[in-house]
PDB file of N, CA and C in Angstrom:
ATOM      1  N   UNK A   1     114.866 102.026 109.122  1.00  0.00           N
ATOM      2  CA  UNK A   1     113.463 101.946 108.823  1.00  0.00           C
ATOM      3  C   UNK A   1     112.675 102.905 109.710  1.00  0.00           C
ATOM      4  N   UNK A   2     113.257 102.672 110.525  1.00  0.00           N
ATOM      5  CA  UNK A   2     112.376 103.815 112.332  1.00  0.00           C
ATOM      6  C   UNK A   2     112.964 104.954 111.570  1.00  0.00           C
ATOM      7  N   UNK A   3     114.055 105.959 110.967  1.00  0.00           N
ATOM      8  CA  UNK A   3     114.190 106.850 110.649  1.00  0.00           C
ATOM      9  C   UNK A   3     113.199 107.583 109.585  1.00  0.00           C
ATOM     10  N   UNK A   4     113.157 106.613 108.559  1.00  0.00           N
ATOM     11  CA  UNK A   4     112.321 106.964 106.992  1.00  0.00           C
ATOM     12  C   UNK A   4     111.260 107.519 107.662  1.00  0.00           C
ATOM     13  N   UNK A   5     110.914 106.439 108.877  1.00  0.00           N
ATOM     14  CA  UNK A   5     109.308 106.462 109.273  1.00  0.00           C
ATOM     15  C   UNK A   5     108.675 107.784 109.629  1.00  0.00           C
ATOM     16  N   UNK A   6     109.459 108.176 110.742  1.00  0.00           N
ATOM     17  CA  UNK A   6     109.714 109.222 111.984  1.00  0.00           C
ATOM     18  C   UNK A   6     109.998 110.739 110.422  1.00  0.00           C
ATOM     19  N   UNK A   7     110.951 110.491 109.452  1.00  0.00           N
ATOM     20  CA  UNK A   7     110.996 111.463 108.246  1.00  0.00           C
ATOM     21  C   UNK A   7     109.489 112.172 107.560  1.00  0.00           C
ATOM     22  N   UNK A   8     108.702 110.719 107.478  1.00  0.00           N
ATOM     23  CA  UNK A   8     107.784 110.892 106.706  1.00  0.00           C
ATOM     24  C   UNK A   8     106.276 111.414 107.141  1.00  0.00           C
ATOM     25  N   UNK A   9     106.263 110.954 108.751  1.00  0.00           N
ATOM     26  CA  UNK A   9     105.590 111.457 109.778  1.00  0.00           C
ATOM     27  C   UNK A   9     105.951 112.976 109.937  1.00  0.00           C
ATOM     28  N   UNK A  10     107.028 113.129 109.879  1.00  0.00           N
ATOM     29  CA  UNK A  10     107.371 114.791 110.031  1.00  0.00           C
ATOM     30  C   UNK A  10     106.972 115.674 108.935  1.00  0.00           C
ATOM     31  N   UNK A  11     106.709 115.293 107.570  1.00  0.00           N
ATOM     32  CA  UNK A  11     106.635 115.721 106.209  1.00  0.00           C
ATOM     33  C   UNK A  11     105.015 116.023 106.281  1.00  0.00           C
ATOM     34  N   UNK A  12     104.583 114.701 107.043  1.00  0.00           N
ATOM     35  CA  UNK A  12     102.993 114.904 107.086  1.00  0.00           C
ATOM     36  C   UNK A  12     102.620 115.690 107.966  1.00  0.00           C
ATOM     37  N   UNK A  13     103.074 116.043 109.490  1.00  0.00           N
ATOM     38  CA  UNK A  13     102.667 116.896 110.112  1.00  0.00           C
ATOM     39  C   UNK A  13     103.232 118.119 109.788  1.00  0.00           C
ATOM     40  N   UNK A  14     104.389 118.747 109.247  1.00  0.00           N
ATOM     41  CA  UNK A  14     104.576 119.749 108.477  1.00  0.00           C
ATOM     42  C   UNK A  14     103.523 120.113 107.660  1.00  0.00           C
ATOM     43  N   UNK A  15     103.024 119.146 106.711  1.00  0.00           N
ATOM     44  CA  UNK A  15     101.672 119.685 105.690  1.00  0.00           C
ATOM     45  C   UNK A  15     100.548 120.025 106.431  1.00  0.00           C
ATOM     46  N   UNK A  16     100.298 119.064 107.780  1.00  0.00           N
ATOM     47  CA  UNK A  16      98.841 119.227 108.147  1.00  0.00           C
ATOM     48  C   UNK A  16      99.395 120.733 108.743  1.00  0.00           C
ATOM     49  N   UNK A  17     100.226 121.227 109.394  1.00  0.00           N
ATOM     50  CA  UNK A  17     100.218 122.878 109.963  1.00  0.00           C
ATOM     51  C   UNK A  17     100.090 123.777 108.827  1.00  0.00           C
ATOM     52  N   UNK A  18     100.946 123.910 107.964  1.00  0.00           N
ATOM     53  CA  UNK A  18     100.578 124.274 106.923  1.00  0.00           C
ATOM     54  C   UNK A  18      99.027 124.473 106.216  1.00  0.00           C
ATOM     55  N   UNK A  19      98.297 123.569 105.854  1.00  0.00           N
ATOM     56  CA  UNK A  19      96.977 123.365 105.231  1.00  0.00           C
ATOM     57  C   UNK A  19      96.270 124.012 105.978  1.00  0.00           C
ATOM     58  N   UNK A  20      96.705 123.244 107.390  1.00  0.00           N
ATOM     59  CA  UNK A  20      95.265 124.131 108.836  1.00  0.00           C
ATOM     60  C   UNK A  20      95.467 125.203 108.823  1.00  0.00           C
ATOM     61  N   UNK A  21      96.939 125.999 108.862  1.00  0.00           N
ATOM     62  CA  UNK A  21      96.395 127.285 108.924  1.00  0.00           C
ATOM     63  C   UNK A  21      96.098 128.469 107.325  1.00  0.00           C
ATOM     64  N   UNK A  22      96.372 127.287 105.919  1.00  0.00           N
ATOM     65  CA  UNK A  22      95.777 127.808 104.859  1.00  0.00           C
ATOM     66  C   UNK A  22      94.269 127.875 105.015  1.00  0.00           C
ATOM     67  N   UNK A  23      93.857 126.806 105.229  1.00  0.00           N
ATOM     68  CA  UNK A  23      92.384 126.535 105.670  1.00  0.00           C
ATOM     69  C   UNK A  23      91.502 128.031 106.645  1.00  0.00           C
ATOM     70  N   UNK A  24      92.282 127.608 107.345  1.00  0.00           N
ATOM     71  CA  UNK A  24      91.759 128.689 108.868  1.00  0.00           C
ATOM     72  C   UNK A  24      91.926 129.938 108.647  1.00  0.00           C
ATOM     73  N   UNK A  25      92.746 130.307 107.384  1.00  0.00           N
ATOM     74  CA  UNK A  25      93.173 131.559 107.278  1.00  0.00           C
ATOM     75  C   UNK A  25      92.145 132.186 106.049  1.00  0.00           C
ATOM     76  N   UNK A  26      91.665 131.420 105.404  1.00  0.00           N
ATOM     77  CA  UNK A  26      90.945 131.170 104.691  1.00  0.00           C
ATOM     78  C   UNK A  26      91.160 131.208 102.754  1.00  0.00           C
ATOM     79  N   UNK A  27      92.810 131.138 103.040  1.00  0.00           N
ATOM     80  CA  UNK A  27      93.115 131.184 101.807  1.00  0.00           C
ATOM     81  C   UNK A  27      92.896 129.568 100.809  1.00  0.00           C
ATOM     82  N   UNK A  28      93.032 128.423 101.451  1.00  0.00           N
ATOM     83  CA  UNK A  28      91.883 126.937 101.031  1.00  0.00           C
ATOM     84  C   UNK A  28      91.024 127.313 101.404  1.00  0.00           C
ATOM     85  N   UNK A  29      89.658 126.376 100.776  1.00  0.00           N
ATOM     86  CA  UNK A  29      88.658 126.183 100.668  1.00  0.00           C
ATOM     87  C   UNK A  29      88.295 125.476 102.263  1.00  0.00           C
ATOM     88  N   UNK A  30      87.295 125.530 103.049  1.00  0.00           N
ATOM     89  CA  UNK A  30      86.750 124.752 103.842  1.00  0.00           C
ATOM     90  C   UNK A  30      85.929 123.448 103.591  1.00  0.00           C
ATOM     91  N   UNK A  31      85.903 122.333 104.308  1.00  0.00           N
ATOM     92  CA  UNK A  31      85.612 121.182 103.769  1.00  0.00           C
ATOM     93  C   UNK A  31      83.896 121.364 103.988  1.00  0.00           C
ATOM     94  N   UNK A  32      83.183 120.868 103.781  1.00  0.00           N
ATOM     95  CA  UNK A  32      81.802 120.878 103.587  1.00  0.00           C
ATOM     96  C   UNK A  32      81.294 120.361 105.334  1.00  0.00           C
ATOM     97  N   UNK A  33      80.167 121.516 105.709  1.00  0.00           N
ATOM     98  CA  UNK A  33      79.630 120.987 107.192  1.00  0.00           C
ATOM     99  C   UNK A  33      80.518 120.755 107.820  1.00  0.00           C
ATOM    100  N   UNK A  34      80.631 119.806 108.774  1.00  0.00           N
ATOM    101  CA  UNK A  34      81.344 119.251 109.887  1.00  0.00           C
ATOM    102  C   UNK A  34      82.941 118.627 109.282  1.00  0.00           C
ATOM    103  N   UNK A  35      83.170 118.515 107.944  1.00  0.00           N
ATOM    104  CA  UNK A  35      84.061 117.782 107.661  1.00  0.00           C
ATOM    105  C   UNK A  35      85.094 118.816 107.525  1.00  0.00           C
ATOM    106  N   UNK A  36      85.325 119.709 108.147  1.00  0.00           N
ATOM    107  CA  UNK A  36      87.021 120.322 108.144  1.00  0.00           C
ATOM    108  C   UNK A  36      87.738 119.541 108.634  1.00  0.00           C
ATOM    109  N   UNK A  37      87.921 119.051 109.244  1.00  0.00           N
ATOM    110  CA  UNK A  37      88.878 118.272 110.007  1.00  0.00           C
ATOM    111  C   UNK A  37      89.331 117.141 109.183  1.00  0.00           C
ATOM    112  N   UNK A  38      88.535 116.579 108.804  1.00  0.00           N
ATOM    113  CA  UNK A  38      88.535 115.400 107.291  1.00  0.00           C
ATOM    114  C   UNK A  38      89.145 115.907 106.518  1.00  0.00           C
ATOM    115  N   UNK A  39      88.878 117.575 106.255  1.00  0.00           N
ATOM    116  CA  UNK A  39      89.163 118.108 104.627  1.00  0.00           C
ATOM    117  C   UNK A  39      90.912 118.231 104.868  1.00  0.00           C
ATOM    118  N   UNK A  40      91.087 118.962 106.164  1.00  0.00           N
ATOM    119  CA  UNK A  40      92.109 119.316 106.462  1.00  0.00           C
ATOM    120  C   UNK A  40      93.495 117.981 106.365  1.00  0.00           C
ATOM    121  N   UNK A  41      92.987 116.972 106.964  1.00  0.00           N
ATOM    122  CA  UNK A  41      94.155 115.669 106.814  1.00  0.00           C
ATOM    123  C   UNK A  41      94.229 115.239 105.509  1.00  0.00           C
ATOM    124  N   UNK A  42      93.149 114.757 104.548  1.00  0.00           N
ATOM    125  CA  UNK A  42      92.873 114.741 103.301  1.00  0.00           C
ATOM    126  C   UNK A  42      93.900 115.417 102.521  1.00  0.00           C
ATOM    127  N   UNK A  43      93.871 116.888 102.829  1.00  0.00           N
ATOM    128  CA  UNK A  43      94.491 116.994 101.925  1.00  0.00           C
ATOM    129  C   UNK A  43      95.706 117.295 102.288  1.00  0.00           C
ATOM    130  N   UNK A  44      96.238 117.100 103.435  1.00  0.00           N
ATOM    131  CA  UNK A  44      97.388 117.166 103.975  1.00  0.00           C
ATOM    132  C   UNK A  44      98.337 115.900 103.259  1.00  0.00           C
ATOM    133  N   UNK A  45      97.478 115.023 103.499  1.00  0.00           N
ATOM    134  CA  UNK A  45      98.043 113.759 102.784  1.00  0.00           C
ATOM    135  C   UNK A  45      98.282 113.455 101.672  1.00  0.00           C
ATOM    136  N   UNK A  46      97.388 113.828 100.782  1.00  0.00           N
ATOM    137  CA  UNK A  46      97.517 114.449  99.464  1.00  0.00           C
ATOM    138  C   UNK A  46      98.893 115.486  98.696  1.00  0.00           C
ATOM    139  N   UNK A  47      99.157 116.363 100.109  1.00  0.00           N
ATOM    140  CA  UNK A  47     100.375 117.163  99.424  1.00  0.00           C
ATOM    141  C   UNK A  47     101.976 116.595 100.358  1.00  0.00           C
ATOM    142  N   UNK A  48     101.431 115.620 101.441  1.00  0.00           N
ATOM    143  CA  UNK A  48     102.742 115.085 101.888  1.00  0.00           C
ATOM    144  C   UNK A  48     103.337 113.826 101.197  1.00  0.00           C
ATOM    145  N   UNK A  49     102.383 113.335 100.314  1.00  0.00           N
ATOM    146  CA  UNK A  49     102.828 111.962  99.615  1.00  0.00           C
ATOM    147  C   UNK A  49     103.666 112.017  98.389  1.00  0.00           C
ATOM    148  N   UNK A  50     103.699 113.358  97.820  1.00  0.00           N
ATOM    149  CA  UNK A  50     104.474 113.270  96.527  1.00  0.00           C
ATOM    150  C   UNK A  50     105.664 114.091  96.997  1.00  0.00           C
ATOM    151  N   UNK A  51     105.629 115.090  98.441  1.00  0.00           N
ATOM    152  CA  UNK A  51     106.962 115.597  98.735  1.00  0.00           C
ATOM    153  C   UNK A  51     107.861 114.644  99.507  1.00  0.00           C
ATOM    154  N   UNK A  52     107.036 113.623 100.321  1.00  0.00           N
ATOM    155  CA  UNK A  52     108.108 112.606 100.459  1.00  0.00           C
ATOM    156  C   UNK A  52     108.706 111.643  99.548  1.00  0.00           C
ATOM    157  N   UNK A  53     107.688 111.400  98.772  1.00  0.00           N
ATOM    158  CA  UNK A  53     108.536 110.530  97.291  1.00  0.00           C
ATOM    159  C   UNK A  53     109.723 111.250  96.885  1.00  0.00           C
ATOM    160  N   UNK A  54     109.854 112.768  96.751  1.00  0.00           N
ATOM    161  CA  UNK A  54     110.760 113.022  95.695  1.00  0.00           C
ATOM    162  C   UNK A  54     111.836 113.256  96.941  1.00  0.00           C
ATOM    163  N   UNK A  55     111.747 114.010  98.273  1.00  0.00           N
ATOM    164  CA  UNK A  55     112.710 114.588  99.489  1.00  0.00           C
ATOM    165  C   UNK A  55     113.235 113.263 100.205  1.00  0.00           C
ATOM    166  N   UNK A  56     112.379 112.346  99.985  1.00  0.00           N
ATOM    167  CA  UNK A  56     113.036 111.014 100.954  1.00  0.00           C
ATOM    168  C   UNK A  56     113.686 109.843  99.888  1.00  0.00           C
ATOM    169  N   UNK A  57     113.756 109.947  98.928  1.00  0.00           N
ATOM    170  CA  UNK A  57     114.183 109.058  97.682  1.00  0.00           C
ATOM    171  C   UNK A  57     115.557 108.452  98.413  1.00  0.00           C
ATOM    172  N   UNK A  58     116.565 108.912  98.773  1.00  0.00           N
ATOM    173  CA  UNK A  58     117.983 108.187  99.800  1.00  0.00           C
ATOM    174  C   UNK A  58     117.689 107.274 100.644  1.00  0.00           C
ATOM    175  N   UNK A  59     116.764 108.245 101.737  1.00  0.00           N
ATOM    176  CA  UNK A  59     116.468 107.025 103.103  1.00  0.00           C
ATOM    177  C   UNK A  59     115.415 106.311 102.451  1.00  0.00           C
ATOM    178  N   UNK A  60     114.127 105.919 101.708  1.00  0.00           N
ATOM    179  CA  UNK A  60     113.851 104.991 101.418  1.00  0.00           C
ATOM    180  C   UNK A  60     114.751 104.075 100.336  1.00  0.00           C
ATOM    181  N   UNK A  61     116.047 104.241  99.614  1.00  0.00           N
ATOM    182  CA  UNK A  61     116.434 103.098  99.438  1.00  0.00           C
ATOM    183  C   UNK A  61     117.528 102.836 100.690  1.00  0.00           C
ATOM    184  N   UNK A  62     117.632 103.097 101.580  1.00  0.00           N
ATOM    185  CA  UNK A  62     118.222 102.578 102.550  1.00  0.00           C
ATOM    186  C   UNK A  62     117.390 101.802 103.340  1.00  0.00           C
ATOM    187  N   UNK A  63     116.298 102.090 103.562  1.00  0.00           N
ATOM    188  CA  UNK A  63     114.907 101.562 104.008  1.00  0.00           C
ATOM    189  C   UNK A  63     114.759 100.291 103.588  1.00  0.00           C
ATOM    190  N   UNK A  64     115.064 100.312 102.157  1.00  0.00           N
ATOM    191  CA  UNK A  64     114.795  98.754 101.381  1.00  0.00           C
ATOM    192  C   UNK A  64     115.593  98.070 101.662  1.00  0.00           C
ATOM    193  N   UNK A  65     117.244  98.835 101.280  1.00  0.00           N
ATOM    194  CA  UNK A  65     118.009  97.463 101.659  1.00  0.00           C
ATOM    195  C   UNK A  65     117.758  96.760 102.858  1.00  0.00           C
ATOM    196  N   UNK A  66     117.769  97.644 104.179  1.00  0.00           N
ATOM    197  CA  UNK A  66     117.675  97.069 105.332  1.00  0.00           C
ATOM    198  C   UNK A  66     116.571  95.603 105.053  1.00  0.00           C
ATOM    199  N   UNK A  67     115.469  96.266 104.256  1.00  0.00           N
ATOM    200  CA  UNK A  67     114.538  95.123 104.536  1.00  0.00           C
ATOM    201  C   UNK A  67     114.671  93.842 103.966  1.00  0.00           C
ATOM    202  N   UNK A  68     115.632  94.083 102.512  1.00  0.00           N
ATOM    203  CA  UNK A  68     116.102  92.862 101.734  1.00  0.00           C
ATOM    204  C   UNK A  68     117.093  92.130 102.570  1.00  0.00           C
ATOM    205  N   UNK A  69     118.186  92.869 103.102  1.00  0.00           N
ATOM    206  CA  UNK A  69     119.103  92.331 104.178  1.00  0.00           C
ATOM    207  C   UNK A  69     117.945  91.179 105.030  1.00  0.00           C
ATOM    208  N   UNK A  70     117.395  91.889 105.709  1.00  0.00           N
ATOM    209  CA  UNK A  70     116.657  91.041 106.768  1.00  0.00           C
ATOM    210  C   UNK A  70     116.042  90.176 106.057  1.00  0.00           C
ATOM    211  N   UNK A  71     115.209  90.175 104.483  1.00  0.00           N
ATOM    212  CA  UNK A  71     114.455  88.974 104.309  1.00  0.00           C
ATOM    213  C   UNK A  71     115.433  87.724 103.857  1.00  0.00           C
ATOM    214  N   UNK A  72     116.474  88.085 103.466  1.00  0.00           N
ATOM    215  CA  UNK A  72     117.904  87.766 102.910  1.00  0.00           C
ATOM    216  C   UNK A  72     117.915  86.599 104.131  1.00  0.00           C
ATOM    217  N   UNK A  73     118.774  87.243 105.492  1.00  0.00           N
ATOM    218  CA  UNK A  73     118.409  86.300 106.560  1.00  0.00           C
ATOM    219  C   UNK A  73     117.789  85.386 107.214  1.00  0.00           C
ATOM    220  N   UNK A  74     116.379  85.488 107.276  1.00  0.00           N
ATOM    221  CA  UNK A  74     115.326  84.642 107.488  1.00  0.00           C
ATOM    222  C   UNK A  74     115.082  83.803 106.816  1.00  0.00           C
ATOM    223  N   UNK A  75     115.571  84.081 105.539  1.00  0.00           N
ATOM    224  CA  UNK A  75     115.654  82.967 104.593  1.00  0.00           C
ATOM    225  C   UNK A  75     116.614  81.815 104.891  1.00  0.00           C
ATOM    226  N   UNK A  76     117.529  82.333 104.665  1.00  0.00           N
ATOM    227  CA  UNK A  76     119.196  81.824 104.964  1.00  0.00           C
ATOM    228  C   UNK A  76     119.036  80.881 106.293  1.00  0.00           C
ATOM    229  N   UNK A  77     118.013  81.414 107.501  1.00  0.00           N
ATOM    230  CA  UNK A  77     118.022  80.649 108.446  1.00  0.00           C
ATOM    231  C   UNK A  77     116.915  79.628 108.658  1.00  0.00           C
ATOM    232  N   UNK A  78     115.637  79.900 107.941  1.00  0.00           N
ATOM    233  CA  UNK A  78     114.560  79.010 107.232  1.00  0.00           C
ATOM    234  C   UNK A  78     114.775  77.827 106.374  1.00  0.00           C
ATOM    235  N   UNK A  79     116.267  78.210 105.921  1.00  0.00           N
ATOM    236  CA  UNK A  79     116.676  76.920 104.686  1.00  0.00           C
ATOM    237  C   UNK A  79     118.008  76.349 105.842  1.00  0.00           C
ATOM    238  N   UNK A  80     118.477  76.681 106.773  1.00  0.00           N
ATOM    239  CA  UNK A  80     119.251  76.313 107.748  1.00  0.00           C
ATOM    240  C   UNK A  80     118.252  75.648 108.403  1.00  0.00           C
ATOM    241  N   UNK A  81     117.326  75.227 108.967  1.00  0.00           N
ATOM    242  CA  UNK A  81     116.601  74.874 109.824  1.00  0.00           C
ATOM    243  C   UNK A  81     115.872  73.919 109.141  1.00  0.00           C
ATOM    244  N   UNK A  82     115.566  73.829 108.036  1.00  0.00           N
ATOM    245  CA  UNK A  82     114.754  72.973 107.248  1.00  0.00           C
ATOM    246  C   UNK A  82     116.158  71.942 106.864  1.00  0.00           C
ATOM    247  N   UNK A  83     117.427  72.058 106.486  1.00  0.00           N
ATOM    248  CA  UNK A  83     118.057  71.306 105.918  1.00  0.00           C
ATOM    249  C   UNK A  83     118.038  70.225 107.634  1.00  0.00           C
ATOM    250  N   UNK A  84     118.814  71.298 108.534  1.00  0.00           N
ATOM    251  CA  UNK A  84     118.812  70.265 109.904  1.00  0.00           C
ATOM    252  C   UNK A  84     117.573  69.117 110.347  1.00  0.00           C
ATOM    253  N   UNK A  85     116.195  69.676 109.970  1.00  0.00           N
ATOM    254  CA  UNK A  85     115.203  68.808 109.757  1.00  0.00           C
ATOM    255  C   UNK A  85     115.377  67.573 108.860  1.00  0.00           C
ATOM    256  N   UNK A  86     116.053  67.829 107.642  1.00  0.00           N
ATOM    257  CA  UNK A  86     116.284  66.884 106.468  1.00  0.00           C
ATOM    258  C   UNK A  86     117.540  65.704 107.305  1.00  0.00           C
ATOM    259  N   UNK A  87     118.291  66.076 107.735  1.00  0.00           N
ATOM    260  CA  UNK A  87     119.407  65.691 108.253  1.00  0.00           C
ATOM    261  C   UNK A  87     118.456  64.320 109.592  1.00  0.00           C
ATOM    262  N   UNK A  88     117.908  65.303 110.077  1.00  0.00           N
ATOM    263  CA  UNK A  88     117.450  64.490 111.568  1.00  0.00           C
ATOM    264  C   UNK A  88     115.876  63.191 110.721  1.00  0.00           C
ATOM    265  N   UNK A  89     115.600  63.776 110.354  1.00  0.00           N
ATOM    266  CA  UNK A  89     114.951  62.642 109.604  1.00  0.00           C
ATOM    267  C   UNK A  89     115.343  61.929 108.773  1.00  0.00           C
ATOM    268  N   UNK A  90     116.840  61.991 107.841  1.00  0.00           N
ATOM    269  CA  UNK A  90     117.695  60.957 107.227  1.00  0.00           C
ATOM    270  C   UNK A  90     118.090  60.218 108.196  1.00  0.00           C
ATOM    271  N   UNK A  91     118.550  60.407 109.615  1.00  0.00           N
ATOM    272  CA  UNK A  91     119.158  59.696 110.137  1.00  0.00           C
ATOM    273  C   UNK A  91     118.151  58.929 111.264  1.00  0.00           C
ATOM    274  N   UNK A  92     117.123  58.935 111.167  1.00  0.00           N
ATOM    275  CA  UNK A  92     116.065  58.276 111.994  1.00  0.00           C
ATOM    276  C   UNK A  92     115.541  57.531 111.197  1.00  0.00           C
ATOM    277  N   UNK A  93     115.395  57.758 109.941  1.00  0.00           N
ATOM    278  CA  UNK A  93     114.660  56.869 108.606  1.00  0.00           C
ATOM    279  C   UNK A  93     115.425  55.138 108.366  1.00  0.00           C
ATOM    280  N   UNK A  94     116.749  55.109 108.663  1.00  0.00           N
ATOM    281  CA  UNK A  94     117.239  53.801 108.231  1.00  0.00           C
ATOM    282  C   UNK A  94     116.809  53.159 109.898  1.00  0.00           C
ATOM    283  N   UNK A  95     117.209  53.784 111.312  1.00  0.00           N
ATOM    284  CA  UNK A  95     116.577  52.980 112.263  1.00  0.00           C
ATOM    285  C   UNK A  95     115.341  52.386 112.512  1.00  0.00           C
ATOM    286  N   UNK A  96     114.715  53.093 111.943  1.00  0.00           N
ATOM    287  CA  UNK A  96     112.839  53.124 111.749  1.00  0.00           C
ATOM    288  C   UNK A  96     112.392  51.605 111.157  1.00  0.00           C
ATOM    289  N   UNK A  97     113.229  51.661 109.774  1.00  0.00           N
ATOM    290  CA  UNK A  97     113.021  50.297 109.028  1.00  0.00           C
ATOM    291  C   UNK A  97     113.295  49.205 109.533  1.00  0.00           C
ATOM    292  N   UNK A  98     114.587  48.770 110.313  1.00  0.00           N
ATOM    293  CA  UNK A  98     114.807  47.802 110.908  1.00  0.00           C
ATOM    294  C   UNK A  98     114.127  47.160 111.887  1.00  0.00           C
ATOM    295  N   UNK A  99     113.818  45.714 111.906  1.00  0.00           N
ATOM    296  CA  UNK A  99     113.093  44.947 112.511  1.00  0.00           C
ATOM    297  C   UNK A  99     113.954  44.589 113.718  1.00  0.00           C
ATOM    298  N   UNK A 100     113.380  44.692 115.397  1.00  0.00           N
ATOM    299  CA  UNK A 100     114.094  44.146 116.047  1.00  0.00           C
ATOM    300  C   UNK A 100     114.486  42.882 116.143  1.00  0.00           C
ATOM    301  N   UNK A 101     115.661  42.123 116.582  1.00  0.00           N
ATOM    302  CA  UNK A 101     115.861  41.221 116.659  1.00  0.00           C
ATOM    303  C   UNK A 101     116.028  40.603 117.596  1.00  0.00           C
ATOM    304  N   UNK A 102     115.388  39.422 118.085  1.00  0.00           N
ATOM    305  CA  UNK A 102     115.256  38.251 119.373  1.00  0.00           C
ATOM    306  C   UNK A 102     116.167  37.157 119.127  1.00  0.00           C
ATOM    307  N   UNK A 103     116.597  37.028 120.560  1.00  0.00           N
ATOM    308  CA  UNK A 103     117.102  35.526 120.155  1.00  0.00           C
ATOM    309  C   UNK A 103     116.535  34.735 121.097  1.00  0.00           C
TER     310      UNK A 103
END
């Protein structure tokens, strides 16, 4: 998951060098007033989101399994922990009812 991540972060700062120096060079457009800097991530993001969809397609389904694995687990140990609950309250439930007895 830390890999995809660290992949896709790299894809985006690849675009933003790219753009800034299309921008700066003046072959893009400049963003309006003060907003280059806006224009510049904008659309950085814009052209890093569909090259990581199609360049990272492997590590994000490795990405997933990991995460199904893990929800897989938590489950598995959520329904482990709830049955032991079921268990400890079956077996406290018949002492509960009984009336002490004096002689």
């Amino acid at each position: 998951m830390l890999r995809y991540t660290l992949m896709r972060l790299g894809i985006f700062v690849g675009c933003l060098v790219v753009v800034w120096g299309l921008v700066y060079s003046g072959l893009a457009p400049r963003g309006l007033g003060d907003s280059n800097g806006m224009w510049v991530v904008l659309l950085s993001l814009l052209l890093s989101a569909p090259i990581s969809f199609v360049v990272l397609r492997k590590e994000r389904d490795r990405a997933s399994v990991q995460v199904v694995q893990r929800v897989d687990r938590m489950k598995a140990n959520l329904e482990a922990n709830r049955s032991q609950e079921d268990e400890a309250a079956d077996q406290a439930a018949p002492s509960q009812g009984q009336a002490p007895q004096t002689s």
